[in-house]
C-alpha atoms as a PDB file:
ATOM      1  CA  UNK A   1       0.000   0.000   0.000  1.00  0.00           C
ATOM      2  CA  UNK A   2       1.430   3.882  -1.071  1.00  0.00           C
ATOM      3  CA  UNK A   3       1.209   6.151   1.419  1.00  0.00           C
ATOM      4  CA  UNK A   4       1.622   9.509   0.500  1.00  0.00           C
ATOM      5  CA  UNK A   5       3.187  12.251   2.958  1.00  0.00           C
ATOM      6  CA  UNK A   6       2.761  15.518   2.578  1.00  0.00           C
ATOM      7  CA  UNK A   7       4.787  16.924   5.190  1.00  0.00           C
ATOM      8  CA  UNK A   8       8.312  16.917   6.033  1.00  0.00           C
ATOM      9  CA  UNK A   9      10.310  14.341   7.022  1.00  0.00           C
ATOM     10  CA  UNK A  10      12.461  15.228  10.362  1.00  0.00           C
ATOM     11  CA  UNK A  11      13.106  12.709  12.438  1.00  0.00           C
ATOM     12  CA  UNK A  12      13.051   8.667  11.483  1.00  0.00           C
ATOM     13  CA  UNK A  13      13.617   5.315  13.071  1.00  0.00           C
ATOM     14  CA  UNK A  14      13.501   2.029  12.070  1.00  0.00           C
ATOM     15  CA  UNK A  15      11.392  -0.572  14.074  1.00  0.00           C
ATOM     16  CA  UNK A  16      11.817  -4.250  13.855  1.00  0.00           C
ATOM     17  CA  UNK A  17       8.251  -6.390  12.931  1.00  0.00           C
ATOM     18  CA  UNK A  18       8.233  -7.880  16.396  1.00  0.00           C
ATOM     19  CA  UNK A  19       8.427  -5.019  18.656  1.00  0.00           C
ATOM     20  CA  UNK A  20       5.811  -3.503  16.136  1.00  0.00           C
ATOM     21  CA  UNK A  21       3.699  -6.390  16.669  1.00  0.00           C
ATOM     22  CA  UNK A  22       4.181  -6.224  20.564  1.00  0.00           C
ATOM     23  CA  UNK A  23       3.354  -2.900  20.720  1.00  0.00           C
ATOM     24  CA  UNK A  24       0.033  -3.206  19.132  1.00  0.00           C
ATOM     25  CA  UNK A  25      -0.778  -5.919  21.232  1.00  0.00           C
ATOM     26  CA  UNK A  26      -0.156  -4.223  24.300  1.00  0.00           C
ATOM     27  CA  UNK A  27      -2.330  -1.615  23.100  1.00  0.00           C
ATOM     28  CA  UNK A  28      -5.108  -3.844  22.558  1.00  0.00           C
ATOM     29  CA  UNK A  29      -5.001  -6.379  25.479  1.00  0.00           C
ATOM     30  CA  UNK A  30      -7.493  -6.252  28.085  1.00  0.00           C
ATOM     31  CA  UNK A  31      -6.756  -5.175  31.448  1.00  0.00           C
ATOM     32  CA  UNK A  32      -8.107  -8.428  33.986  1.00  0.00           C
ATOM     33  CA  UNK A  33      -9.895  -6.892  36.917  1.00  0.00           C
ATOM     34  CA  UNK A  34     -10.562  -9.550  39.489  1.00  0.00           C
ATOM     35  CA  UNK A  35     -14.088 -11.113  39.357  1.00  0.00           C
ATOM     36  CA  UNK A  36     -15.752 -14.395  41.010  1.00  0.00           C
ATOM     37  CA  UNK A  37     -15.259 -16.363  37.115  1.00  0.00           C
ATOM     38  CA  UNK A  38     -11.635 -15.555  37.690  1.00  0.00           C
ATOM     39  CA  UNK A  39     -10.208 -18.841  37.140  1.00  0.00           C
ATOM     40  CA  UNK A  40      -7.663 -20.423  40.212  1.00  0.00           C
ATOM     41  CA  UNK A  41      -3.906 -20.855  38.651  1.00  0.00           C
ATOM     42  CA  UNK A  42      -2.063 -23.878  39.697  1.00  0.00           C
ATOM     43  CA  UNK A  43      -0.191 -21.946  42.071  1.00  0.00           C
ATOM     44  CA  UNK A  44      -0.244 -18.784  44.130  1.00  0.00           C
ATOM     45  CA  UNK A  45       2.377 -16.905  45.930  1.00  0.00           C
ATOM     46  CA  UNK A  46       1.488 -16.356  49.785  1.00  0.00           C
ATOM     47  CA  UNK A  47       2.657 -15.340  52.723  1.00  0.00           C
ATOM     48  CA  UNK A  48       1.673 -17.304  56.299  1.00  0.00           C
ATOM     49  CA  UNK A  49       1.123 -14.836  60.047  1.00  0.00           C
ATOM     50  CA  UNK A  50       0.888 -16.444  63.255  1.00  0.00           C
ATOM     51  CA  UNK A  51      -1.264 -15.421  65.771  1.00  0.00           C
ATOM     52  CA  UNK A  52      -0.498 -16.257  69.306  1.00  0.00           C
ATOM     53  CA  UNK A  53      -2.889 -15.035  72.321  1.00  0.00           C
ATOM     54  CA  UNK A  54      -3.170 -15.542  75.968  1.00  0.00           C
ATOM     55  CA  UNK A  55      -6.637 -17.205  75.512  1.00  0.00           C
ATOM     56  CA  UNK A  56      -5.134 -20.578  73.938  1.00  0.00           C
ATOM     57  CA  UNK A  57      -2.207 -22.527  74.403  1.00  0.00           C
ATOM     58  CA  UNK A  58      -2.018 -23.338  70.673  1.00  0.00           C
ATOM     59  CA  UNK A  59      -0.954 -20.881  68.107  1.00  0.00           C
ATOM     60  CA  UNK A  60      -3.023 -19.892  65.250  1.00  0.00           C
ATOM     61  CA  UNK A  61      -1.419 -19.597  61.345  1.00  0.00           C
ATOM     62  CA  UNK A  62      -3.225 -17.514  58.830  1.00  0.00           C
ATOM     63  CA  UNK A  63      -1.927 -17.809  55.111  1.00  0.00           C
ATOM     64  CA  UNK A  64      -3.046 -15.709  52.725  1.00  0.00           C
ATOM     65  CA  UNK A  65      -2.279 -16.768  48.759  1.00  0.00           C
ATOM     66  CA  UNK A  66      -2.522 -14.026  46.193  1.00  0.00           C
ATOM     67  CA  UNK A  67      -2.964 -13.747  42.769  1.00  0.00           C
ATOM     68  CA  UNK A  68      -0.824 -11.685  40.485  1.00  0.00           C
ATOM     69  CA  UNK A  69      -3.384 -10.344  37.946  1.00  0.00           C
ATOM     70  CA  UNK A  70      -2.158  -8.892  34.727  1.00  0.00           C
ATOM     71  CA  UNK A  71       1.592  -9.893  35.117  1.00  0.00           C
ATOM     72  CA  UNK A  72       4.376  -8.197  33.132  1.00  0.00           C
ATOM     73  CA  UNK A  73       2.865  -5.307  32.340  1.00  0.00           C
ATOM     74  CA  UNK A  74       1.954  -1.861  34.150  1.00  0.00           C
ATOM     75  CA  UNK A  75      -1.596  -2.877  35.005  1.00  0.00           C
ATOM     76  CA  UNK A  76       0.602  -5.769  37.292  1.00  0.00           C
ATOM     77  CA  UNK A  77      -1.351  -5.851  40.616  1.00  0.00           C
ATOM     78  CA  UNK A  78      -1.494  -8.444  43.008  1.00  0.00           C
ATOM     79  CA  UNK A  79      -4.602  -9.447  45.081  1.00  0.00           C
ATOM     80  CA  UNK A  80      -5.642 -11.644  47.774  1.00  0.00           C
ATOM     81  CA  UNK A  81      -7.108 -14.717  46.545  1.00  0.00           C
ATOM     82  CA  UNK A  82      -7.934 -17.337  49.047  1.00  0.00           C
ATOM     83  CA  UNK A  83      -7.380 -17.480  52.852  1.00  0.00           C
ATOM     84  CA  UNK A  84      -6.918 -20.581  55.640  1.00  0.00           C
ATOM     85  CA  UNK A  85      -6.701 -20.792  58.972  1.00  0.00           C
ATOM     86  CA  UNK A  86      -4.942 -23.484  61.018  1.00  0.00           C
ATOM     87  CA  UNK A  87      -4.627 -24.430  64.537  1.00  0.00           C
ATOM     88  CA  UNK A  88      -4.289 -27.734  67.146  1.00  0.00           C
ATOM     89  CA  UNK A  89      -6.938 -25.961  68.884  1.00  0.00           C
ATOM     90  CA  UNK A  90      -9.982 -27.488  67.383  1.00  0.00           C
ATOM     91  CA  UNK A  91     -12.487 -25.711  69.702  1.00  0.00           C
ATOM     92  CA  UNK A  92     -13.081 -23.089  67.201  1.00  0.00           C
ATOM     93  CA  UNK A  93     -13.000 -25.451  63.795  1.00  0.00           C
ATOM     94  CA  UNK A  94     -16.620 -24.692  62.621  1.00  0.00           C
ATOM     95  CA  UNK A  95     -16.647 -21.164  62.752  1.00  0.00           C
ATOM     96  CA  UNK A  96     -12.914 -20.837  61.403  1.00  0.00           C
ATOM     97  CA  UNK A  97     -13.868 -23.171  58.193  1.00  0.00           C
ATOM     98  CA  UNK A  98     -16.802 -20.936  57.709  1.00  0.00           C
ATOM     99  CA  UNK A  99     -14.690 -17.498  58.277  1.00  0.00           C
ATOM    100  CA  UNK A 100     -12.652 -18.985  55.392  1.00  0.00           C
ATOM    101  CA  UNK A 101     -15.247 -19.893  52.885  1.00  0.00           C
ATOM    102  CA  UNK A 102     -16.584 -16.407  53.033  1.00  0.00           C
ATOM    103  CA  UNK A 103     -13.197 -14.161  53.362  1.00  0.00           C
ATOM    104  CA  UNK A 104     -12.162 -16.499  50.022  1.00  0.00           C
ATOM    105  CA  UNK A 105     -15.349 -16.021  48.656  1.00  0.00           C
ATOM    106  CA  UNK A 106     -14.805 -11.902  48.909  1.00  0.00           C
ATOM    107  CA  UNK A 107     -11.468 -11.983  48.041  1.00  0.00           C
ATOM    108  CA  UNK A 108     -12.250 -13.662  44.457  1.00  0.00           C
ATOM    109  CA  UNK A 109     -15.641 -10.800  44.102  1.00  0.00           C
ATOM    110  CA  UNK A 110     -12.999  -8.226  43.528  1.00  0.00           C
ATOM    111  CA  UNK A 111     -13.961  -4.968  43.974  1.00  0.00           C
ATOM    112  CA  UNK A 112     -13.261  -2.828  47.658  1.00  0.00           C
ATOM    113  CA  UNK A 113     -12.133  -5.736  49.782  1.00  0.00           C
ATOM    114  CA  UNK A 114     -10.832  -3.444  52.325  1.00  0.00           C
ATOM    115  CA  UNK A 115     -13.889  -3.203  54.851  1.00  0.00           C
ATOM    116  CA  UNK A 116     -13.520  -6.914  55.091  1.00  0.00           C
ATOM    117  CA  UNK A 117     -10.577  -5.043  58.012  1.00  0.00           C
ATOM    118  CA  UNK A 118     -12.505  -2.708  59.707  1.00  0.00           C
ATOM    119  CA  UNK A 119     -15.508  -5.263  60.189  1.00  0.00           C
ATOM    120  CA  UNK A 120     -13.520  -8.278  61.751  1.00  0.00           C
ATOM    121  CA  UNK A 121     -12.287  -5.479  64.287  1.00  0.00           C
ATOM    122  CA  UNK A 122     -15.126  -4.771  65.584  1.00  0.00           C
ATOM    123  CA  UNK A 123     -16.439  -8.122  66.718  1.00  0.00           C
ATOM    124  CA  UNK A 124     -15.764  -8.416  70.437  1.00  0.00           C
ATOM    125  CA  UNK A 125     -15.535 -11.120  72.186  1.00  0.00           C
ATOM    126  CA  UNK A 126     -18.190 -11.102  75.246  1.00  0.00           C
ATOM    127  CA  UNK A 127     -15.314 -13.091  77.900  1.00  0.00           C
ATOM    128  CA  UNK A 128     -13.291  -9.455  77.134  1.00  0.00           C
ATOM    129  CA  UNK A 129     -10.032  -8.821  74.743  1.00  0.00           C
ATOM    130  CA  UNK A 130      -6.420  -8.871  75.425  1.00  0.00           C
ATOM    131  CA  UNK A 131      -3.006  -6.895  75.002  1.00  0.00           C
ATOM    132  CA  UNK A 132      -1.059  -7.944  72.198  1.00  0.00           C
ATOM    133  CA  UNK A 133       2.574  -6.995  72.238  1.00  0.00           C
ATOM    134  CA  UNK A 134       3.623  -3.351  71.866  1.00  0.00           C
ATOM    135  CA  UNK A 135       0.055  -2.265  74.132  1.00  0.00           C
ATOM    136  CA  UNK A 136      -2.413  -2.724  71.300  1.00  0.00           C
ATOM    137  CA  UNK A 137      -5.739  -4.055  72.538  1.00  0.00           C
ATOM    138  CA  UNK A 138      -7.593  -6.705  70.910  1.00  0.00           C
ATOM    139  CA  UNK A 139     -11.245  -7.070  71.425  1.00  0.00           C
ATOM    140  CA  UNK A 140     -10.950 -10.481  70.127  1.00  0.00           C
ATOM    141  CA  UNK A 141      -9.605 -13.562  67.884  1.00  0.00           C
ATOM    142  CA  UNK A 142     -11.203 -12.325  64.804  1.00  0.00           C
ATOM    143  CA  UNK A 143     -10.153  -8.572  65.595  1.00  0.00           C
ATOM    144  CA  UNK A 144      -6.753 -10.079  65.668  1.00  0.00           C
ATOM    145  CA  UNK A 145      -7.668 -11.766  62.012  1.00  0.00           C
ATOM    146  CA  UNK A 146      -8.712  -8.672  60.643  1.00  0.00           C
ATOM    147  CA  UNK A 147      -4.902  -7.172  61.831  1.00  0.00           C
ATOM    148  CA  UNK A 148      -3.397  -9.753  60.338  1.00  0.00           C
ATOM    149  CA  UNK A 149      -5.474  -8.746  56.547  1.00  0.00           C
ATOM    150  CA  UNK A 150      -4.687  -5.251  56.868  1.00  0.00           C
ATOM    151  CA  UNK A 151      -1.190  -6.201  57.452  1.00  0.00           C
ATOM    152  CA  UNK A 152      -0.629  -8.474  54.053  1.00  0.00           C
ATOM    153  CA  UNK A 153      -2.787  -5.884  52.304  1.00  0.00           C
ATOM    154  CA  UNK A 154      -0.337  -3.241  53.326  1.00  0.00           C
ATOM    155  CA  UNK A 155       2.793  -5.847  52.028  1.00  0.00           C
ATOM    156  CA  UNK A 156       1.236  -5.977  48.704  1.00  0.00           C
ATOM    157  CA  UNK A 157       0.294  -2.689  48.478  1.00  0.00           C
ATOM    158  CA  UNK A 158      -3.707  -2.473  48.467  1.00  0.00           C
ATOM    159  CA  UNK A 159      -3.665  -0.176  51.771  1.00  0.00           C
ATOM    160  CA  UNK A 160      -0.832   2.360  53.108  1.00  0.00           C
ATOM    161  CA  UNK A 161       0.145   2.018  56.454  1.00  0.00           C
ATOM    162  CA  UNK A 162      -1.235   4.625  58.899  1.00  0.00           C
ATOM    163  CA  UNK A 163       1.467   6.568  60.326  1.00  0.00           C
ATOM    164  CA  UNK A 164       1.287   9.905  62.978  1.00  0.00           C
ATOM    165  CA  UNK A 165       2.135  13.207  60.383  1.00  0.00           C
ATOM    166  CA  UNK A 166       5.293  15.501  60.593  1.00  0.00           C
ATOM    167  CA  UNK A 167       3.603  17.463  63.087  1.00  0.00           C
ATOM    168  CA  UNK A 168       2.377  14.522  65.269  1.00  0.00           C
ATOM    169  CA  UNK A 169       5.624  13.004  64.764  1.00  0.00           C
ATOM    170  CA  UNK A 170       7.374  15.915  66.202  1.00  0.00           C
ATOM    171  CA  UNK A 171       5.194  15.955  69.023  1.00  0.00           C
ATOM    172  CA  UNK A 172       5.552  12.555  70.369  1.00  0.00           C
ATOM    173  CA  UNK A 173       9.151  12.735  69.599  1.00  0.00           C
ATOM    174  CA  UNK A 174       9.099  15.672  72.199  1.00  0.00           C
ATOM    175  CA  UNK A 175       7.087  13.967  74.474  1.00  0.00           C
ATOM    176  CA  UNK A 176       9.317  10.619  74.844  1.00  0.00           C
ATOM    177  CA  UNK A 177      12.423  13.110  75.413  1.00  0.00           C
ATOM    178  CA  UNK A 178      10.275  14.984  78.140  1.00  0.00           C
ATOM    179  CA  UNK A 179       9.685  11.823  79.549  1.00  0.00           C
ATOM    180  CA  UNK A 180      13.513  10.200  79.767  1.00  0.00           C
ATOM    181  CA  UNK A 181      14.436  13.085  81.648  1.00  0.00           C
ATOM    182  CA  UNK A 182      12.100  12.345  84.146  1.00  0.00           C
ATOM    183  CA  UNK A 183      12.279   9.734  87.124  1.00  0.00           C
ATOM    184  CA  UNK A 184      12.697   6.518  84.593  1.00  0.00           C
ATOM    185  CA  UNK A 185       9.103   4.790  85.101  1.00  0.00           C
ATOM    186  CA  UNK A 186       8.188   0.916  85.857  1.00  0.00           C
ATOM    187  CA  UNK A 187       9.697  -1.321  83.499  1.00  0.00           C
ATOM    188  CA  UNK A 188       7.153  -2.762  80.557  1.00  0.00           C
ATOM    189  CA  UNK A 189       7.213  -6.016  78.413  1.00  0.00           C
ATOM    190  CA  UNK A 190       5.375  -3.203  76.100  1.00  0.00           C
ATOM    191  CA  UNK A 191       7.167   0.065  74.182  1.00  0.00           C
ATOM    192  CA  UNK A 192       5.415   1.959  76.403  1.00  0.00           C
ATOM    193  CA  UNK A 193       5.770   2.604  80.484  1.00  0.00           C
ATOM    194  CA  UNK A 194       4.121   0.634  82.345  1.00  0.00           C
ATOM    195  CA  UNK A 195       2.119   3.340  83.458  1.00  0.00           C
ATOM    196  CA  UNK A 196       0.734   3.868  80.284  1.00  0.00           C
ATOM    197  CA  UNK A 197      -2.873   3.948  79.745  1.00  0.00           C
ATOM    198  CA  UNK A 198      -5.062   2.603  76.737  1.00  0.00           C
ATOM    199  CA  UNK A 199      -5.421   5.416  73.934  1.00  0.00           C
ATOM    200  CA  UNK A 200      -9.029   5.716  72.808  1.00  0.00           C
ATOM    201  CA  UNK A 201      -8.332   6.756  69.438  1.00  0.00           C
ATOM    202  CA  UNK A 202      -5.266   3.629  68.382  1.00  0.00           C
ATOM    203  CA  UNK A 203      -6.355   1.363  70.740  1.00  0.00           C
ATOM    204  CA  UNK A 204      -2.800   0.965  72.111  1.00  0.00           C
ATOM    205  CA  UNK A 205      -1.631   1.251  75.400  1.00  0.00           C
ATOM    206  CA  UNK A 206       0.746   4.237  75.272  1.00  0.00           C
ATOM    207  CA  UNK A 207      -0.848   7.393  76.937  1.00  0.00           C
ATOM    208  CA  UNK A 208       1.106   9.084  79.185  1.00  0.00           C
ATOM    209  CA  UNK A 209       0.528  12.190  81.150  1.00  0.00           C
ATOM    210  CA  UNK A 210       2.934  14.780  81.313  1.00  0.00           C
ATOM    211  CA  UNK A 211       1.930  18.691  82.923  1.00  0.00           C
ATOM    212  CA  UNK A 212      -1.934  17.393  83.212  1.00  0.00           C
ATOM    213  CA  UNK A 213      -1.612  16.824  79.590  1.00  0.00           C
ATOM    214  CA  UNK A 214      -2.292  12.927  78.282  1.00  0.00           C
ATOM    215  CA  UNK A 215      -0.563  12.060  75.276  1.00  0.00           C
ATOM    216  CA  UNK A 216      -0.321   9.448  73.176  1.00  0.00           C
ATOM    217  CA  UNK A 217       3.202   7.851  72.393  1.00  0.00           C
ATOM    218  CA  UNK A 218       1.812   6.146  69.475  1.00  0.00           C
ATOM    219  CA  UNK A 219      -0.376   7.729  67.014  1.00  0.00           C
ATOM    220  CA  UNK A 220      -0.044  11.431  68.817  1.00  0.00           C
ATOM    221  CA  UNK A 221      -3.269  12.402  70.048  1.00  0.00           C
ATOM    222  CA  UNK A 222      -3.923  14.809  72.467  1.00  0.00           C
ATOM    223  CA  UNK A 223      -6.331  17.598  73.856  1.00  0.00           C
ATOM    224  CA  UNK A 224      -3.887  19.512  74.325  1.00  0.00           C
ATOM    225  CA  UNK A 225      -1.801  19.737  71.204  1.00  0.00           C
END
């Protein structure tokens, strides 16, 4: 086929058949979103968390595979997939099989799986919570499951980790150096002092009160700030 041009030529390359033929096909391939029909690969990278609280003897291990949809190319994104649960403890086994049936069953919807976090936190267990380490208190097992989702959604970059701003930063940095030169307090198996109390906004035992003024060590908030 003649082409005609009818401007001028001022610039030229030459560009081999395949990379022509790559390019185009880039340009038309579909970007895969992730949907329930999505179909299961042989195998799935994942990453396994263990849970250990004061209400069991046995550890629990949460693995989380993920899918890696669109790979090789810009659209590359990588998604949870599936979820289990194991554990000696079989005292829980009905309700755990059933949390993973419907987490898994999410996960492959697609869409805004990030709620799935905030609602397993707020199930509390009626026998009360318990301090994790580092002061953060856990209303419960699945609370604790829900941590352990935000945490591998942070690795593979669905979420951002929440961290106190330049200005809350600042502050608590002042506040911990206020607080060394005081009397050193009570030893802690926590960051914190042992004389710490829980914050109502991070749920993490790390207020402190310095001039009538509490403070959290941890994400920075205060009423007085």
């Amino acid at each position: 086929m003649t082409i005609k041009i009818d401007k001028k030529i001022i610039n030229s390359a030459v560009i081999e058949k395949s990379q022509a033929s790559a390019a185009e096909s880039d340009a038309g391939a579909e970007v895969i979103q992730m949907h329930e029909n999505l179909a299961r690969p042989e195998s799935l990278h994942g990453m396994t968390y263990k849970i250990k609280t004061p209400l069991s003897e046995h550890a629990m291990y949460v693995t989380i595979n993920d899918i890696v949809l669109n790979p090789g190319t810009e659209h590359e994104l990588r998604r949870p997939f599936e979820i289990f649960i194991n554990s000696k403890n079989m005292e829980h086994f009905q309700w755990i099989i059933a949390l993973t049936r419907i987490l898994s069953a999410v996960f492959r919807k697609g869409g805004d799986v990030i709620f799935l976090v905030d609602e397993l936190r707020s199930v509390f267990d009626p026998q009360g919570g318990y301090f994790k380490k580092g002061g953060r208190y856990t209303p419960s097992i699945v609370a604790e499951i829900g941590d352990v989702i935000e945490q591998h959604m942070i690795a593979i970059g669905m979420l951002k980790k929440a961290e106190p701003d330049q200005h809350q930063q600042a502050h608590i940095d002042a506040k911990r150096q206020e607080l060394e030169t005081r009397e050193q307090p009570a030893e802690s198996d926590d960051d914190y002092p042992a004389t710490a109390q829980l914050c109502k906004k991070c749920q993490v035992r790390a207020v402190i009160s310095l001039d009538n003024c509490l403070t959290c060590l941890h994400c920075g908030d205060s009423k007085c700030s």
